[in-house]
N, C-alpha and C. Protein backbone atom coordinates (compact mmCIF):
# COMPACT_ATOMS: atom_id res chain seq x y z
N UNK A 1 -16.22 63.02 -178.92
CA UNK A 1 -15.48 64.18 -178.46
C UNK A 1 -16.37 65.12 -177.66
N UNK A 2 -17.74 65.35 -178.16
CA UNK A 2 -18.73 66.53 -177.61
C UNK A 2 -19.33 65.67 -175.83
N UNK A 3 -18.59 64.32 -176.23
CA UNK A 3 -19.27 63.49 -174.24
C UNK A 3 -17.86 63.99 -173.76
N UNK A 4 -16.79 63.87 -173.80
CA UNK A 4 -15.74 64.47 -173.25
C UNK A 4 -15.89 65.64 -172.98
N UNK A 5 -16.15 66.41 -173.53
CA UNK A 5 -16.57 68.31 -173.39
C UNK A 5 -17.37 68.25 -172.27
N UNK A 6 -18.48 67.74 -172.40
CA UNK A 6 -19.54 67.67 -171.45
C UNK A 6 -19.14 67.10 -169.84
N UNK A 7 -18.70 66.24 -169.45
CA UNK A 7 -17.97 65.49 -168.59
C UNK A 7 -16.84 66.36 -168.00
N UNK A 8 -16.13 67.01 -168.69
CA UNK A 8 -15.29 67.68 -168.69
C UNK A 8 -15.89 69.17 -167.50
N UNK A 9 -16.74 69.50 -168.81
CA UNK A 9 -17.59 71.05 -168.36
C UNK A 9 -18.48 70.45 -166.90
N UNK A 10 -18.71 69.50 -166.93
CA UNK A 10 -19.44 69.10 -165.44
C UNK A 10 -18.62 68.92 -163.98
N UNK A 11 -17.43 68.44 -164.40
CA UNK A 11 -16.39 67.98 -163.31
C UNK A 11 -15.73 69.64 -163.12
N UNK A 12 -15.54 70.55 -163.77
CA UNK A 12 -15.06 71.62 -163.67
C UNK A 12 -16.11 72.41 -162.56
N UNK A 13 -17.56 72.13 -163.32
CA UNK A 13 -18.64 72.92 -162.11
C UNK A 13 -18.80 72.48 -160.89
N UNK A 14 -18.26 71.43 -160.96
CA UNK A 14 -18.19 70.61 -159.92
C UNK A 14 -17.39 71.23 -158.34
N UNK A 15 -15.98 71.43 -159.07
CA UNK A 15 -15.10 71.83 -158.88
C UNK A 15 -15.43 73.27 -158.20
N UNK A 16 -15.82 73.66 -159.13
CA UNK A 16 -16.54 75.26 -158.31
C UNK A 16 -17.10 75.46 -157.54
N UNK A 17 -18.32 74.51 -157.72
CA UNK A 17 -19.42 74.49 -156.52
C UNK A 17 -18.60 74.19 -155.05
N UNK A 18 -17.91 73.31 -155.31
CA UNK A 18 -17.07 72.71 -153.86
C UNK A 18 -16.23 73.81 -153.34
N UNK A 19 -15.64 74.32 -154.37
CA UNK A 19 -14.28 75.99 -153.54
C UNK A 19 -15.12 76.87 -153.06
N UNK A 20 -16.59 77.00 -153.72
CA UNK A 20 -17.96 77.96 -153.33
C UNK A 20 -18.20 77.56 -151.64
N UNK A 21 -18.36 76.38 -151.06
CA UNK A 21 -18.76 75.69 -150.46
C UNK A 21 -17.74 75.79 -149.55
N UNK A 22 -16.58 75.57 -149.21
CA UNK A 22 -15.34 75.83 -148.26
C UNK A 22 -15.27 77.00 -148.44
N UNK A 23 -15.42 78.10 -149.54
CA UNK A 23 -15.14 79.19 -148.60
C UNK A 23 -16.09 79.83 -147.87
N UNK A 24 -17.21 79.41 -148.01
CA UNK A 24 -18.50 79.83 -147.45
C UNK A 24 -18.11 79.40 -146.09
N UNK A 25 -17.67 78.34 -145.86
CA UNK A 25 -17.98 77.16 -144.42
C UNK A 25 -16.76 78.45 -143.76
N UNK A 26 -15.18 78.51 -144.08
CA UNK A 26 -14.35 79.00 -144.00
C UNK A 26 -14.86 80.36 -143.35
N UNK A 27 -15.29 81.47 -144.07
CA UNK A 27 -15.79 82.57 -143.62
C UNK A 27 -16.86 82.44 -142.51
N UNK A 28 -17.51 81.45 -142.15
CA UNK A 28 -18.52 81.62 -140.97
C UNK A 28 -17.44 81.14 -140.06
N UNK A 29 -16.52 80.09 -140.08
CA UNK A 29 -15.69 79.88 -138.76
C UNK A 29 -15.20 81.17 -138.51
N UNK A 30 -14.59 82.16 -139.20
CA UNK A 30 -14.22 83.20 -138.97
C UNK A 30 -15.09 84.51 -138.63
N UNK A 31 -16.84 84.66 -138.92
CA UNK A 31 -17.39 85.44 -138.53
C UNK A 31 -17.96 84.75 -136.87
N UNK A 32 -17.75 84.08 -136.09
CA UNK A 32 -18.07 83.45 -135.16
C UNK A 32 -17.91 82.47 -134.59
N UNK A 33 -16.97 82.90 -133.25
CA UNK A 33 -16.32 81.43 -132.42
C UNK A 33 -16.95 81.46 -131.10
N UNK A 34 -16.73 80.89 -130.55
CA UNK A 34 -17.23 80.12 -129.05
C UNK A 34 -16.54 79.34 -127.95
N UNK A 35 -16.30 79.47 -127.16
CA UNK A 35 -16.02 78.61 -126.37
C UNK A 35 -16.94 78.54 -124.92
N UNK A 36 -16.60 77.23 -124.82
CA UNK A 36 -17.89 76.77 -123.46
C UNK A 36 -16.81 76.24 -122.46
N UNK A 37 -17.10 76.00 -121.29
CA UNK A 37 -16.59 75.37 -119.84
C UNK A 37 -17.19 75.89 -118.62
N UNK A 38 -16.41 75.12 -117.54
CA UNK A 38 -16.66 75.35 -116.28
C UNK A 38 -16.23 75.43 -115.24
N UNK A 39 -16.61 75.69 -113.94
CA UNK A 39 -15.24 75.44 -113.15
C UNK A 39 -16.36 76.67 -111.73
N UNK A 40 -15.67 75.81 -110.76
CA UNK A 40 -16.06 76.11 -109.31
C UNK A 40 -17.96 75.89 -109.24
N UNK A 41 -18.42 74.74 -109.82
CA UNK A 41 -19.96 74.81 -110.00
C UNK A 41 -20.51 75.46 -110.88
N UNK A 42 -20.02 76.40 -111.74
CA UNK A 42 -20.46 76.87 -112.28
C UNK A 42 -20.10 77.02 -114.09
N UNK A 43 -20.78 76.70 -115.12
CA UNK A 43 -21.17 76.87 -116.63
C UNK A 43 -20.54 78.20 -117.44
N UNK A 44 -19.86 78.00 -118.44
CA UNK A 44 -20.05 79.78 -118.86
C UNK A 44 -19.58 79.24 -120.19
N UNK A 45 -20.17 80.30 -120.85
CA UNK A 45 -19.70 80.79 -121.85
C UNK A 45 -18.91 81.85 -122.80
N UNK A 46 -18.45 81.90 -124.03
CA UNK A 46 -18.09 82.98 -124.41
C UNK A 46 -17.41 82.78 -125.74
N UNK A 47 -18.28 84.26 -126.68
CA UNK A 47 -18.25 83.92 -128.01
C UNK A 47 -18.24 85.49 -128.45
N UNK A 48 -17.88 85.66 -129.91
CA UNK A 48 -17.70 86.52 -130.11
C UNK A 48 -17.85 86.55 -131.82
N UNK A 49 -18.56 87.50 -132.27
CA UNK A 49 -19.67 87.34 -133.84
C UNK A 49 -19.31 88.33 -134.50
N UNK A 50 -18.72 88.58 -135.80
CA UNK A 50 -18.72 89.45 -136.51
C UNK A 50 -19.99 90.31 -136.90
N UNK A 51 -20.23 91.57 -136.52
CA UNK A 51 -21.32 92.41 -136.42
C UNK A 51 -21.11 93.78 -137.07
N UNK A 52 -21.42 94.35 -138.03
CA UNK A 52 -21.61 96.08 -138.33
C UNK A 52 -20.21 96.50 -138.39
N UNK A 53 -19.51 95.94 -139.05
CA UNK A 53 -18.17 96.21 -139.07
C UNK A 53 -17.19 96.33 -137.61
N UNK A 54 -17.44 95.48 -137.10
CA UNK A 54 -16.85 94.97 -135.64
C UNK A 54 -17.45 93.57 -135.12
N UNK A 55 -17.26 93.36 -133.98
CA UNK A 55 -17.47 92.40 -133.28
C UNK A 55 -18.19 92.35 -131.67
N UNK A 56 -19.31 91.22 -131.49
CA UNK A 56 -20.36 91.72 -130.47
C UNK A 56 -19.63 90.29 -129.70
N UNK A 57 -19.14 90.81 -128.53
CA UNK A 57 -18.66 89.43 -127.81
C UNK A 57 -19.68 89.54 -126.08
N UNK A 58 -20.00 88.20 -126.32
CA UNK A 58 -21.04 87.76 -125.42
C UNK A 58 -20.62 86.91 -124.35
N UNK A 59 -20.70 86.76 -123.12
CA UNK A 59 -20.39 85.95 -122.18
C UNK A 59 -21.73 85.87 -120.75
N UNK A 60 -21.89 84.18 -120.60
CA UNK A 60 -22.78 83.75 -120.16
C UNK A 60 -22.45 83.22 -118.95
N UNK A 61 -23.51 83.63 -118.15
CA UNK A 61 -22.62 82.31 -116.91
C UNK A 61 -23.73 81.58 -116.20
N UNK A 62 -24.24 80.25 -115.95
CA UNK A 62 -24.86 79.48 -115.50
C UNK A 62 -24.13 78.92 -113.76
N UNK A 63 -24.69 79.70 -112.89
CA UNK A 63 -24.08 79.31 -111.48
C UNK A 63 -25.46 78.48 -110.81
N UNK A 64 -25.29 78.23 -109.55
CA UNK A 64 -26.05 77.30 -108.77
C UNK A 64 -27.46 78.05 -108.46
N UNK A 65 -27.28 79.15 -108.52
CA UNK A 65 -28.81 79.90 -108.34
C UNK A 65 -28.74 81.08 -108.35
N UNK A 66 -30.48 81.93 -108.23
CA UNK A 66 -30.45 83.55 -108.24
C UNK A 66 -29.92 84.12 -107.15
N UNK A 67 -29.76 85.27 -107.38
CA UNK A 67 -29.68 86.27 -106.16
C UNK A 67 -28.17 86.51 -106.03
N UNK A 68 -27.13 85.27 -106.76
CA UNK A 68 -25.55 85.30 -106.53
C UNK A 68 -25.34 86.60 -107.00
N UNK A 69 -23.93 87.37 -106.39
CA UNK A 69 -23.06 88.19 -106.78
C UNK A 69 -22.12 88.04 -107.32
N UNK A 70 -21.69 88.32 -109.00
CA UNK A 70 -20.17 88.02 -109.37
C UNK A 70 -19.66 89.42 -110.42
N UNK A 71 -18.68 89.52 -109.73
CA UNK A 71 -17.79 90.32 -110.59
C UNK A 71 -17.37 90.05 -111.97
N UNK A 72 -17.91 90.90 -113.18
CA UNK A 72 -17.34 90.18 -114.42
C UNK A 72 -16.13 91.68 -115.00
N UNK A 73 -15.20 90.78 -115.84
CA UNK A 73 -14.64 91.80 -116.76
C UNK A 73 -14.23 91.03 -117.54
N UNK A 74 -14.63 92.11 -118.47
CA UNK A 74 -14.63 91.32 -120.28
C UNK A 74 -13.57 92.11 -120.96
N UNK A 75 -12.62 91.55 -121.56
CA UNK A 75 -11.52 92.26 -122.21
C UNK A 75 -11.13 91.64 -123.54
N UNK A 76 -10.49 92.80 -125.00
CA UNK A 76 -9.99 92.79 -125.74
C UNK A 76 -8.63 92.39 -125.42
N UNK A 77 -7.89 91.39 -126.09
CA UNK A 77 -6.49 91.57 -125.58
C UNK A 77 -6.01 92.23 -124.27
N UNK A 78 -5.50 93.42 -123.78
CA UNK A 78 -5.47 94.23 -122.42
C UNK A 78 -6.52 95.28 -122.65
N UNK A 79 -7.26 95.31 -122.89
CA UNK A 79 -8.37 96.73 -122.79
C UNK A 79 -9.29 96.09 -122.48
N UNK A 80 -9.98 96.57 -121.25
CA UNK A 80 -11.25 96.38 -120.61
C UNK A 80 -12.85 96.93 -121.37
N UNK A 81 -13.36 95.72 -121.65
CA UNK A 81 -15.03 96.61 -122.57
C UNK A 81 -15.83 96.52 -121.54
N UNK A 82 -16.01 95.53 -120.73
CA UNK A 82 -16.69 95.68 -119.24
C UNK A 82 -16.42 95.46 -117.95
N UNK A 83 -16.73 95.99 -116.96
CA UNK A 83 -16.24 95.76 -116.11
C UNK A 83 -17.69 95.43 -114.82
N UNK A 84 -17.54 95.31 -113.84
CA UNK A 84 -18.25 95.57 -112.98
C UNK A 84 -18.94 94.56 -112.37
N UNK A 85 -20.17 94.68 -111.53
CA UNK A 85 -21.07 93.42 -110.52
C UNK A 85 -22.21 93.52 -110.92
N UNK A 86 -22.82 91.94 -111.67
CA UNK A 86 -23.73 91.36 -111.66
C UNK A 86 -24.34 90.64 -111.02
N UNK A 87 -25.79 90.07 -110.78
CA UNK A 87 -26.65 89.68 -109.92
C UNK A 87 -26.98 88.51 -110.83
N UNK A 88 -27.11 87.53 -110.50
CA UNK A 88 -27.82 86.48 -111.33
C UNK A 88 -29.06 86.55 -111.15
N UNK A 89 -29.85 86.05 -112.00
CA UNK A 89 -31.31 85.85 -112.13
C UNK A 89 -32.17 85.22 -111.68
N UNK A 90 -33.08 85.05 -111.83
CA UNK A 90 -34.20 84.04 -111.64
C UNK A 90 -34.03 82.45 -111.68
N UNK A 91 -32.99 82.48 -113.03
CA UNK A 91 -32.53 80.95 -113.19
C UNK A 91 -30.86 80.84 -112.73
N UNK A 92 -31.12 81.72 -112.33
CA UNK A 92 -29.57 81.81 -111.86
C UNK A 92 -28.12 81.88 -113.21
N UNK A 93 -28.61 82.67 -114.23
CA UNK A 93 -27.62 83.31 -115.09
C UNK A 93 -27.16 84.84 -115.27
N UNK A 94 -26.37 85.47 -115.91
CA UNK A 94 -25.52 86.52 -116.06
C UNK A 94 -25.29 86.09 -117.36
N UNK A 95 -25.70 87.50 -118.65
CA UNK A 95 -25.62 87.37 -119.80
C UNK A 95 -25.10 88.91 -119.69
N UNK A 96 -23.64 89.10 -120.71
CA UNK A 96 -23.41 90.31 -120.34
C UNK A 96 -22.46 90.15 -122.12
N UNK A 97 -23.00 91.69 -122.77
CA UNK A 97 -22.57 92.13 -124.68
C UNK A 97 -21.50 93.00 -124.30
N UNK A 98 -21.12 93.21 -125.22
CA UNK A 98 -19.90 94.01 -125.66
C UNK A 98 -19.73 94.57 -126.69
N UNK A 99 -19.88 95.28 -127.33
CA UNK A 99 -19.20 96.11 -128.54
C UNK A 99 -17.62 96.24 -128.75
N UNK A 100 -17.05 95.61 -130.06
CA UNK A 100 -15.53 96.18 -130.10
C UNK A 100 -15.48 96.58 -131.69
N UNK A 101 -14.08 96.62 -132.13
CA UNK A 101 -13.94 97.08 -133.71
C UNK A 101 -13.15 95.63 -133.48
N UNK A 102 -12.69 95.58 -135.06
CA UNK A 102 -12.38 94.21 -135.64
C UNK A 102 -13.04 93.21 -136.01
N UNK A 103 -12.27 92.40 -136.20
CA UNK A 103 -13.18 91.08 -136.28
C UNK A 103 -13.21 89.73 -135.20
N UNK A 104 -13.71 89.00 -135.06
CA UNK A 104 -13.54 87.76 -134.18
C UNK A 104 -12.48 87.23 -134.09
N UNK A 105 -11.12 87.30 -135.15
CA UNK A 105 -10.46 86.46 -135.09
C UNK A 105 -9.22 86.74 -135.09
N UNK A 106 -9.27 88.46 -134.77
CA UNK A 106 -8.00 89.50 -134.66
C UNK A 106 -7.58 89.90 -133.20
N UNK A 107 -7.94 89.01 -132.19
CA UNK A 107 -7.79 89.34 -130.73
C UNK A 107 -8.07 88.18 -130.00
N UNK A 108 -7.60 88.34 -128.94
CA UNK A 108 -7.81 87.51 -127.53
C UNK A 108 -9.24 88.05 -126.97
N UNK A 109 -9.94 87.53 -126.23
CA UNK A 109 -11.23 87.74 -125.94
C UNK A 109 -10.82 86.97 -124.69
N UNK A 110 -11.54 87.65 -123.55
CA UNK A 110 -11.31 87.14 -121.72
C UNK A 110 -12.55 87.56 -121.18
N UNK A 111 -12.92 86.50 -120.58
CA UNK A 111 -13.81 86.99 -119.59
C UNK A 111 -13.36 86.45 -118.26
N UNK A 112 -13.93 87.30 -117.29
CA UNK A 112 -13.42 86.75 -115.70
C UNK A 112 -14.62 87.01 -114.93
N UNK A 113 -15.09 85.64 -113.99
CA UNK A 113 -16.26 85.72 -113.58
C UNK A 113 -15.76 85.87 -112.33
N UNK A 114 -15.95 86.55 -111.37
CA UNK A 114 -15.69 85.92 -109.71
C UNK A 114 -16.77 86.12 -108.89
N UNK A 115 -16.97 85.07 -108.37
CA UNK A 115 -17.89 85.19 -106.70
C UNK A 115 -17.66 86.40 -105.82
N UNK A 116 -18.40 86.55 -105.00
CA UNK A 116 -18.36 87.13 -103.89
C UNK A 116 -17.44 86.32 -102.34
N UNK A 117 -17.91 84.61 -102.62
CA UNK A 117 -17.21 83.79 -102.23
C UNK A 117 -17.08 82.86 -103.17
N UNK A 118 -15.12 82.57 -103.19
CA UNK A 118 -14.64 81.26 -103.95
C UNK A 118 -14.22 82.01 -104.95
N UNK A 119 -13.40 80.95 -105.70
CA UNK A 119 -12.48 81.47 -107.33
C UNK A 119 -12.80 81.50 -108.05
N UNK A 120 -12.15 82.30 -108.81
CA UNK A 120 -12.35 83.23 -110.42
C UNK A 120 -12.56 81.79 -111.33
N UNK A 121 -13.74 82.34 -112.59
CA UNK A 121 -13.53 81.72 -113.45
C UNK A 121 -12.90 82.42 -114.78
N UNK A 122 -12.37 82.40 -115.52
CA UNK A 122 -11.34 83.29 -116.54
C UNK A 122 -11.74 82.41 -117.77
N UNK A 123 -11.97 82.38 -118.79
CA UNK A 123 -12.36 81.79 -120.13
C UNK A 123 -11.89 82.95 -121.16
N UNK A 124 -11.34 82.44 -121.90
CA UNK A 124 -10.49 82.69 -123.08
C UNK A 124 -10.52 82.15 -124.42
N UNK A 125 -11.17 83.57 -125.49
CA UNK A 125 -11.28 82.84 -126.82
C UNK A 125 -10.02 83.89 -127.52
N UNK A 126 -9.55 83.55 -128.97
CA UNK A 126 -8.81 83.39 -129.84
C UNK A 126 -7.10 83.29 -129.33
N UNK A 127 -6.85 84.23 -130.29
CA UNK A 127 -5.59 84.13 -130.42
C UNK A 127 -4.77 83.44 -129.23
């Protein structure tokens, strides 16, 4: 009877450890998503991290070289957090933060890259 108890009491911790374990995994999909693509030659990214009781959303862009001009705007659902013209770099990227309230997984997240010449790139995380 006391190997049954035991077996018993083990498959139960068992049990725990594993609901411990999904919700752990569970809560990081939700403190931080990502999405990657491309389009007109050019790489980007865009992700967005649960931070300080809000959310720090990041967007990257990998084009053909330095010195390019592109227009970015980064938006909450319809509210604009950035706007304006970046220069690419040395390696030819544009890394541009954001501050919002919420969390990662309570909004639409947009970014819009455009050239000086040629079309917009637009990338879109959640909802």
């Amino acid at each position: 009877m006391q190997k049954k108890a035991v077996i018993g009491g083990a498959a139960a911790a068992a049990v725990v450890v594993g609901l411990g374990a999904w919700w752990a995994v569970d809560s990081q999909v939700e403190a931080q998503t990502s999405e990657r693509g491309t389009c007109g030659g050019a790489t980007w990214e865009l992700s967005a991290e649960a931070e300080d009781d809000g959310t720090e959303v990041s967007a990257e862009l990998q084009s053909a070289g330095p010195g390019e001009e592109w227009d970015i705007e980064l938006s909450r659902d319809d509210a604009s957090l950035l706007a304006g013209s970046r220069t690419t770099d040395e390696d030819g990227e544009i890394d541009v933060d954001a501050y919002s309230s919420g969390t990662p997984g309570d909004a639409t997240w947009t970014v819009t890259f455009t050239p000086a010449e040629g079309e917009a790139c637009t990338a879109t995380l959640g909802a």
